[in-house]
N, C-alpha and C. Protein backbone atom coordinates (compact mmCIF):
# COMPACT_ATOMS: atom_id res chain seq x y z
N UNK A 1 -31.66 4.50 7.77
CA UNK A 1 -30.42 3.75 7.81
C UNK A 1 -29.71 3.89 6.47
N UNK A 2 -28.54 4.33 6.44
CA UNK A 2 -27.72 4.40 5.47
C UNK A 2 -27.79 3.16 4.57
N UNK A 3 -27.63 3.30 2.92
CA UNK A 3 -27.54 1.84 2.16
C UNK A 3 -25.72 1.70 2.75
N UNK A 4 -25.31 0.50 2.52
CA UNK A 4 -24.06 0.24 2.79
C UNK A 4 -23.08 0.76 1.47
N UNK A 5 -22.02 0.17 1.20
CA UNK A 5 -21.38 0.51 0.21
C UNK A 5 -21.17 -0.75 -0.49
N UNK A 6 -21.51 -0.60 -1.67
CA UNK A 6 -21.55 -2.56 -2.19
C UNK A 6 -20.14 -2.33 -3.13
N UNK A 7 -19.90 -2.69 -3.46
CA UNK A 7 -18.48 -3.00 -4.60
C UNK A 7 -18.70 -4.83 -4.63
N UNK A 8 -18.30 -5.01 -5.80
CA UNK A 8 -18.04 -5.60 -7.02
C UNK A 8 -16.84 -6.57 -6.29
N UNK A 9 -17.00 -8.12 -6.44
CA UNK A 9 -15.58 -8.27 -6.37
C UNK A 9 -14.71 -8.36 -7.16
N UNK A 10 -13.03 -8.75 -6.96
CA UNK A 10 -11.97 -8.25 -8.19
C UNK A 10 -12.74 -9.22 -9.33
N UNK A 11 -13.45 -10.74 -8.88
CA UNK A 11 -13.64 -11.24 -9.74
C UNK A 11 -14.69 -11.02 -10.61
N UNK A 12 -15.68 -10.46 -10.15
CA UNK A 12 -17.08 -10.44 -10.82
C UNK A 12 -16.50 -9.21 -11.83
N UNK A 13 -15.57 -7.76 -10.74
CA UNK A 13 -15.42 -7.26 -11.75
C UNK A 13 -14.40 -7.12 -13.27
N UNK A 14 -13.87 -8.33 -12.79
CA UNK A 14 -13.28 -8.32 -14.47
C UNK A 14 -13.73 -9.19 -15.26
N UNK A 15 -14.59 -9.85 -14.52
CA UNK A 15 -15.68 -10.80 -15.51
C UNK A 15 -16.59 -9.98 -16.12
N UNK A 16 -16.84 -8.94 -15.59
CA UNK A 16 -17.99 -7.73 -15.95
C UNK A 16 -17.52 -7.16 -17.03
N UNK A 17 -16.06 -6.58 -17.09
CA UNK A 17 -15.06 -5.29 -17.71
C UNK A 17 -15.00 -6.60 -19.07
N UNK A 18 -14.93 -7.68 -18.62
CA UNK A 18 -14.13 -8.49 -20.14
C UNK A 18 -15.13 -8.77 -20.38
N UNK A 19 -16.46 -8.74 -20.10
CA UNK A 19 -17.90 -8.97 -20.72
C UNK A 19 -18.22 -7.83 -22.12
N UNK A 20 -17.83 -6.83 -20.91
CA UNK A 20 -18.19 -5.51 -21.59
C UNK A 20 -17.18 -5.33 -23.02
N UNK A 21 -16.23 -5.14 -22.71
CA UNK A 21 -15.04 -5.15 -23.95
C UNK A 21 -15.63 -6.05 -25.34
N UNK A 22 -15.78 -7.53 -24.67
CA UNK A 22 -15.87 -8.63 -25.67
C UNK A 22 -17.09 -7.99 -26.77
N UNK A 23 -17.84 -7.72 -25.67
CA UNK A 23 -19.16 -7.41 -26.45
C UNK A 23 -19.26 -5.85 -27.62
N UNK A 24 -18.68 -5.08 -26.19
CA UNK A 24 -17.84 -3.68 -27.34
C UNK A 24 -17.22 -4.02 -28.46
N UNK A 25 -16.36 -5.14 -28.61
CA UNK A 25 -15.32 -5.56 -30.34
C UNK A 25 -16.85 -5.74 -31.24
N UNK A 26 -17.47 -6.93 -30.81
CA UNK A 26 -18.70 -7.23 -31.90
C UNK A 26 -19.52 -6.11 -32.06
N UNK A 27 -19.95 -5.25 -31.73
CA UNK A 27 -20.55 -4.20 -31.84
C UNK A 27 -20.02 -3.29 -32.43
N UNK A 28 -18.73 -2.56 -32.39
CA UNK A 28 -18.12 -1.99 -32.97
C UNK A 28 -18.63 -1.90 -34.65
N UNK A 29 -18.22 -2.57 -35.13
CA UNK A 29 -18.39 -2.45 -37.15
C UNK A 29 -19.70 -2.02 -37.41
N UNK A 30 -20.79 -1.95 -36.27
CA UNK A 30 -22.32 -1.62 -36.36
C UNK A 30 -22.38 0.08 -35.87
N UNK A 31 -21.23 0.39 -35.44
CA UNK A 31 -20.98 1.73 -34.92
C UNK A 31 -21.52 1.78 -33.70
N UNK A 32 -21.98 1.00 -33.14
CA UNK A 32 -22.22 1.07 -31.16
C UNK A 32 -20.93 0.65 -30.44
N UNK A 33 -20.49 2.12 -29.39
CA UNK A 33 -20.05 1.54 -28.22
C UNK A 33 -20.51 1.57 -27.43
N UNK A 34 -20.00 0.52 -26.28
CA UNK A 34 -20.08 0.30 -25.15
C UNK A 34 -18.68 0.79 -24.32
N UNK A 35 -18.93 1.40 -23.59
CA UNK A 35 -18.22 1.65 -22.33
C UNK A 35 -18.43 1.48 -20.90
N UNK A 36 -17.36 1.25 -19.94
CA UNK A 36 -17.86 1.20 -18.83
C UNK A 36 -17.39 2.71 -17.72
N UNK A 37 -18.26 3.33 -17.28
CA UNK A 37 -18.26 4.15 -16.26
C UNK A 37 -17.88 4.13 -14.80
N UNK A 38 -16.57 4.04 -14.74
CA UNK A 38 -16.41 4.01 -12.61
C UNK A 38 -16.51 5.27 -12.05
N UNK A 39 -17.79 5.12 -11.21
CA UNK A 39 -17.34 6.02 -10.54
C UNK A 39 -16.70 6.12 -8.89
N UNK A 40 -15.80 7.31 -8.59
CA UNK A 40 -15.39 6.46 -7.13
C UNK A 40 -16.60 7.11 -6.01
N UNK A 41 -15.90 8.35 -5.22
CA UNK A 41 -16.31 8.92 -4.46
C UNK A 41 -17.37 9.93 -4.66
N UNK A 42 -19.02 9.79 -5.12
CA UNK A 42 -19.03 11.61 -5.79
C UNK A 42 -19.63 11.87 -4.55
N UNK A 43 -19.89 12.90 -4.36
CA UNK A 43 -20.89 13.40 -3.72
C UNK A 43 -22.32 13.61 -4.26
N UNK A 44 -22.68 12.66 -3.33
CA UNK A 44 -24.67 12.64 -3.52
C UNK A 44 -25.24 12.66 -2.19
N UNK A 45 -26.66 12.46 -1.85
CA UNK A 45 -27.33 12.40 -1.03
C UNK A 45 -27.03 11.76 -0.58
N UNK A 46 -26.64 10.09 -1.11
CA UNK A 46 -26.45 9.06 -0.42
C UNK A 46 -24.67 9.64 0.75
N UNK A 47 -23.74 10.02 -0.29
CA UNK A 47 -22.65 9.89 0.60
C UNK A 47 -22.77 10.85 2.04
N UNK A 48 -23.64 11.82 1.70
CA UNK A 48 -23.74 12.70 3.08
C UNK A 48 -24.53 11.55 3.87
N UNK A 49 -25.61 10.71 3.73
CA UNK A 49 -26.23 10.24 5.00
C UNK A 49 -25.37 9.05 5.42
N UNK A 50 -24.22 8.42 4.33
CA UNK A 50 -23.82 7.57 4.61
C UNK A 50 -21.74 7.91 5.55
N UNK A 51 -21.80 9.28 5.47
CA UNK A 51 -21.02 9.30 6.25
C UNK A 51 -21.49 10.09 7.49
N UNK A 52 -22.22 11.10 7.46
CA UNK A 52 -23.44 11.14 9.04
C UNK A 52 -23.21 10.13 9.81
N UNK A 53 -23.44 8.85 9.56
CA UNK A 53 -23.71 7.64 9.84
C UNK A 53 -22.25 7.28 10.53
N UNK A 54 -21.66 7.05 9.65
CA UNK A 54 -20.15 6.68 9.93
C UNK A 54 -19.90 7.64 11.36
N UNK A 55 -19.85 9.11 11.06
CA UNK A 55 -19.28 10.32 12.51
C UNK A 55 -20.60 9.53 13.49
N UNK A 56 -21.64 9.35 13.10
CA UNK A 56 -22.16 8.45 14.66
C UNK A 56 -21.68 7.49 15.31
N UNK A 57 -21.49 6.78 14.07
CA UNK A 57 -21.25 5.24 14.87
C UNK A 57 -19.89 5.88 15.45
N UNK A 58 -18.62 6.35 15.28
CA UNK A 58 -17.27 6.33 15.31
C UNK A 58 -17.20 6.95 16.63
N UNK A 59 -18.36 7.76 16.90
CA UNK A 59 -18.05 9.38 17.64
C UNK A 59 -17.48 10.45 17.51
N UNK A 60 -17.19 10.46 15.91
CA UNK A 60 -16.45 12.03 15.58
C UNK A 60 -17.01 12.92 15.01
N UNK A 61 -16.57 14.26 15.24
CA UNK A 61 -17.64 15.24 14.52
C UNK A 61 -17.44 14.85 12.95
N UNK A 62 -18.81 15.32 12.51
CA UNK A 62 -19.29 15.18 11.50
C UNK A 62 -17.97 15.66 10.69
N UNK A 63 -17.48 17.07 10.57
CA UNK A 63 -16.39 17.83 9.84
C UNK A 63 -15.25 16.63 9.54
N UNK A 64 -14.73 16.24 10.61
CA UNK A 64 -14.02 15.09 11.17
C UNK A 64 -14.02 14.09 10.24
N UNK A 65 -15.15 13.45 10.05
CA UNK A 65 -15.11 12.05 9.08
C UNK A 65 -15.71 12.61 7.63
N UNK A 66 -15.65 13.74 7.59
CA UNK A 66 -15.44 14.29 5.79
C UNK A 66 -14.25 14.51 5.79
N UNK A 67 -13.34 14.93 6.67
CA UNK A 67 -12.30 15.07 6.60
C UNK A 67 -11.09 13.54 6.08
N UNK A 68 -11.88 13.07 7.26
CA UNK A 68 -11.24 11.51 6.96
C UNK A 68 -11.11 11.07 5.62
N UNK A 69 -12.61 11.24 5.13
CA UNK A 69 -12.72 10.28 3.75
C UNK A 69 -11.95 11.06 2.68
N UNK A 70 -11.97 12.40 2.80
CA UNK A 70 -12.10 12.93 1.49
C UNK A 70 -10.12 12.83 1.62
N UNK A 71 -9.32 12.79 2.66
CA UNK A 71 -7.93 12.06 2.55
C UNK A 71 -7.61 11.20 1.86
N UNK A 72 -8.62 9.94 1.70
CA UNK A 72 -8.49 8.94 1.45
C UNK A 72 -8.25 8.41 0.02
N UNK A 73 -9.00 9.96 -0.68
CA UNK A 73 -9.05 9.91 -2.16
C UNK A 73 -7.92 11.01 -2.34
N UNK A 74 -6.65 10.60 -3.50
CA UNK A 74 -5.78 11.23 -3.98
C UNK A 74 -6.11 12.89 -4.23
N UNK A 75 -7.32 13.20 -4.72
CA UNK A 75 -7.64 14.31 -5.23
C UNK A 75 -7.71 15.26 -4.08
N UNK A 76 -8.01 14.54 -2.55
CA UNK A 76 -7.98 15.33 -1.98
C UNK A 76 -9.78 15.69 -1.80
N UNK A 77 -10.54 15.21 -2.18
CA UNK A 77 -11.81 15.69 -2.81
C UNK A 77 -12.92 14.92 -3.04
N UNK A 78 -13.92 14.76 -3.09
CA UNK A 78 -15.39 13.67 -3.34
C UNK A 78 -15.17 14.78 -4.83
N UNK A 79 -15.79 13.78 -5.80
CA UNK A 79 -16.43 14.12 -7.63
C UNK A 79 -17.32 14.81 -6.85
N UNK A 80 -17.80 15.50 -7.60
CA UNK A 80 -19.09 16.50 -7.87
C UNK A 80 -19.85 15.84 -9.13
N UNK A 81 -21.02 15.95 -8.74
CA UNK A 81 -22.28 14.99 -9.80
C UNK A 81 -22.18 15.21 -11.04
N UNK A 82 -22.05 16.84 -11.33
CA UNK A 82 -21.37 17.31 -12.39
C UNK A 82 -20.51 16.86 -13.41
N UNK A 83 -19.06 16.09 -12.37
CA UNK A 83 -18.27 16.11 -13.05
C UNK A 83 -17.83 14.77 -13.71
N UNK A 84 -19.04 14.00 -12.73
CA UNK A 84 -19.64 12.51 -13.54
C UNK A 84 -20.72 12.66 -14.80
N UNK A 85 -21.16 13.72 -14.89
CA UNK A 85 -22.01 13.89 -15.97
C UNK A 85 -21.59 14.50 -17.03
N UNK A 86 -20.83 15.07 -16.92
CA UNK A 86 -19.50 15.51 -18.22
C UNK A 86 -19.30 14.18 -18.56
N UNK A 87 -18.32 13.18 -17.50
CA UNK A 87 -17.84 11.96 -18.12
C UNK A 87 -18.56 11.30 -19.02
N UNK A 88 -20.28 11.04 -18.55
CA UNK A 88 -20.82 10.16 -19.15
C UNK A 88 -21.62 11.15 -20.43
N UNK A 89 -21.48 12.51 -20.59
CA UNK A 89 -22.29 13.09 -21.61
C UNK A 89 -20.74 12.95 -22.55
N UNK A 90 -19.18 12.80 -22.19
CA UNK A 90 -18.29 12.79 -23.28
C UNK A 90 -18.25 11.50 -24.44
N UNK A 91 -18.65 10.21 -23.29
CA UNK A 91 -18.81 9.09 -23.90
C UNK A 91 -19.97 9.07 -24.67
N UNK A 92 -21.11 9.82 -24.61
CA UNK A 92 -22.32 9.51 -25.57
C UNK A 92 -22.31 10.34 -26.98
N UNK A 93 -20.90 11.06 -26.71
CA UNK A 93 -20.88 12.29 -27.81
C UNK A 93 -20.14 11.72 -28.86
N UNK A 94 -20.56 12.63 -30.19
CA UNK A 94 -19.56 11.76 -31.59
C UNK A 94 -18.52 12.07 -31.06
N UNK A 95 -17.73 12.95 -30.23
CA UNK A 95 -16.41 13.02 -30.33
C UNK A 95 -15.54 11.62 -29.60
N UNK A 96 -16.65 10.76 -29.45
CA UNK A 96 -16.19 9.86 -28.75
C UNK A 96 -16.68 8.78 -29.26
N UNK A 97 -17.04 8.76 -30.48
CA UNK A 97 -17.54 7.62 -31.58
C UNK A 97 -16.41 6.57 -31.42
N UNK A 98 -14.94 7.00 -31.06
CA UNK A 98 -14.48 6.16 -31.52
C UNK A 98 -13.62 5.38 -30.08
N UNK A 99 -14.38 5.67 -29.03
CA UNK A 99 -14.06 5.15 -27.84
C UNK A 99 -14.74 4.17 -27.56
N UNK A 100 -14.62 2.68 -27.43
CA UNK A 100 -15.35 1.25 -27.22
C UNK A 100 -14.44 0.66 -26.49
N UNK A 101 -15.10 -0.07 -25.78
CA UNK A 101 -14.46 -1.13 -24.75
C UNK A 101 -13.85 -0.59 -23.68
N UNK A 102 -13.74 0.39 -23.34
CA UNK A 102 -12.98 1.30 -22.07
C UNK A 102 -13.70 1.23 -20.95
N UNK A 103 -12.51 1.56 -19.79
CA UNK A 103 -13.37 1.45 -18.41
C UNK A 103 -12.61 3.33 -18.02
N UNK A 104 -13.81 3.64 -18.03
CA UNK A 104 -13.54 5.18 -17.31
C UNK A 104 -13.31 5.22 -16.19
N UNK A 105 -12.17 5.42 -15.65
CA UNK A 105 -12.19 6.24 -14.07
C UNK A 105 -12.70 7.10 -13.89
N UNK A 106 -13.77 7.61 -12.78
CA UNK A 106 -13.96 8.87 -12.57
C UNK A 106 -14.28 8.66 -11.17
N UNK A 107 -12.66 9.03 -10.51
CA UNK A 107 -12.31 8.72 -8.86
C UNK A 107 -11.88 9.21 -8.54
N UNK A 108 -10.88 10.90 -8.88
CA UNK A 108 -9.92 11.51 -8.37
C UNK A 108 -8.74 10.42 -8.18
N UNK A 109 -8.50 9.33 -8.59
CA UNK A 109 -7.20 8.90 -8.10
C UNK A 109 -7.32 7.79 -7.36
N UNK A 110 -8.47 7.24 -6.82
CA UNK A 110 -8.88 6.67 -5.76
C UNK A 110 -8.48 4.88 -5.84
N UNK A 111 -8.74 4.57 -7.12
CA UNK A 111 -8.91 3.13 -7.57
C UNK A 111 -6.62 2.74 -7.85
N UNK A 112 -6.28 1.83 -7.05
CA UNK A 112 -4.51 2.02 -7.00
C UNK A 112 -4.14 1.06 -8.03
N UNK A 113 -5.40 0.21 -8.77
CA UNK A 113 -4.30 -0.34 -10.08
C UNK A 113 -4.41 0.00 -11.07
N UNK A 114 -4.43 -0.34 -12.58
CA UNK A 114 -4.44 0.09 -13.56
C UNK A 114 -5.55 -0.98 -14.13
N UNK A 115 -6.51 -0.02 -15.51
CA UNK A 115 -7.52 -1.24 -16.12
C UNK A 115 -7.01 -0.94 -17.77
């Protein structure tokens, strides 16, 4: 059985994001950041069994409800694991010493407000 898809609500998550920030300022002058990582759509194991799942329950071919989802995201596209691991190897790098308190998108487009 597929895990479901959990998300965060708006509230927990900006209680989370202004957790994170607050805590990123005090840390800062010690030279630690903190950042936060979103990711939207990637493709993993999980999203193939969890849209399998979906073309069952719905009755559409499989092609069909990749088709669906991957509309759904601006890019046109599911991330590649890859291209979440760039994100999170840019944030651990000095060139990014001086990035704290941020919330990374990494959604193709997916997430419609601004953080």
């Amino acid at each position: 059985m597929p895990i479901p898809e959990l998300g965060l609500s708006n509230g927990a998550r900006s209680a989370l994001t202004g957790f994170v920030a607050g805590l990123a300022r005090q840390l800062a002058p010690h030279n630690v950041t903190i950042n936060n990582l979103l990711p939207g759509r990637i493709l993993t194991d999980r999203t193939r069994v969890n849209v399998e799942f979906v073309a069952k329950q719905q009755g559409r071919p499989l092609e069909e409800a990749w088709r669906v989802r991957e509309a759904e995201i601006p890019a046109q596209r599911f991330g590649t694991v890859a291209e979440f691991g760039d994100a999170c190897a840019f944030l651990c790098a000095a060139q990014a010493g001086y990035v704290t308190g941020q919330n990374l998108l990494v959604d193709g487009g997916l997430y419609p407000g601004t953080y």
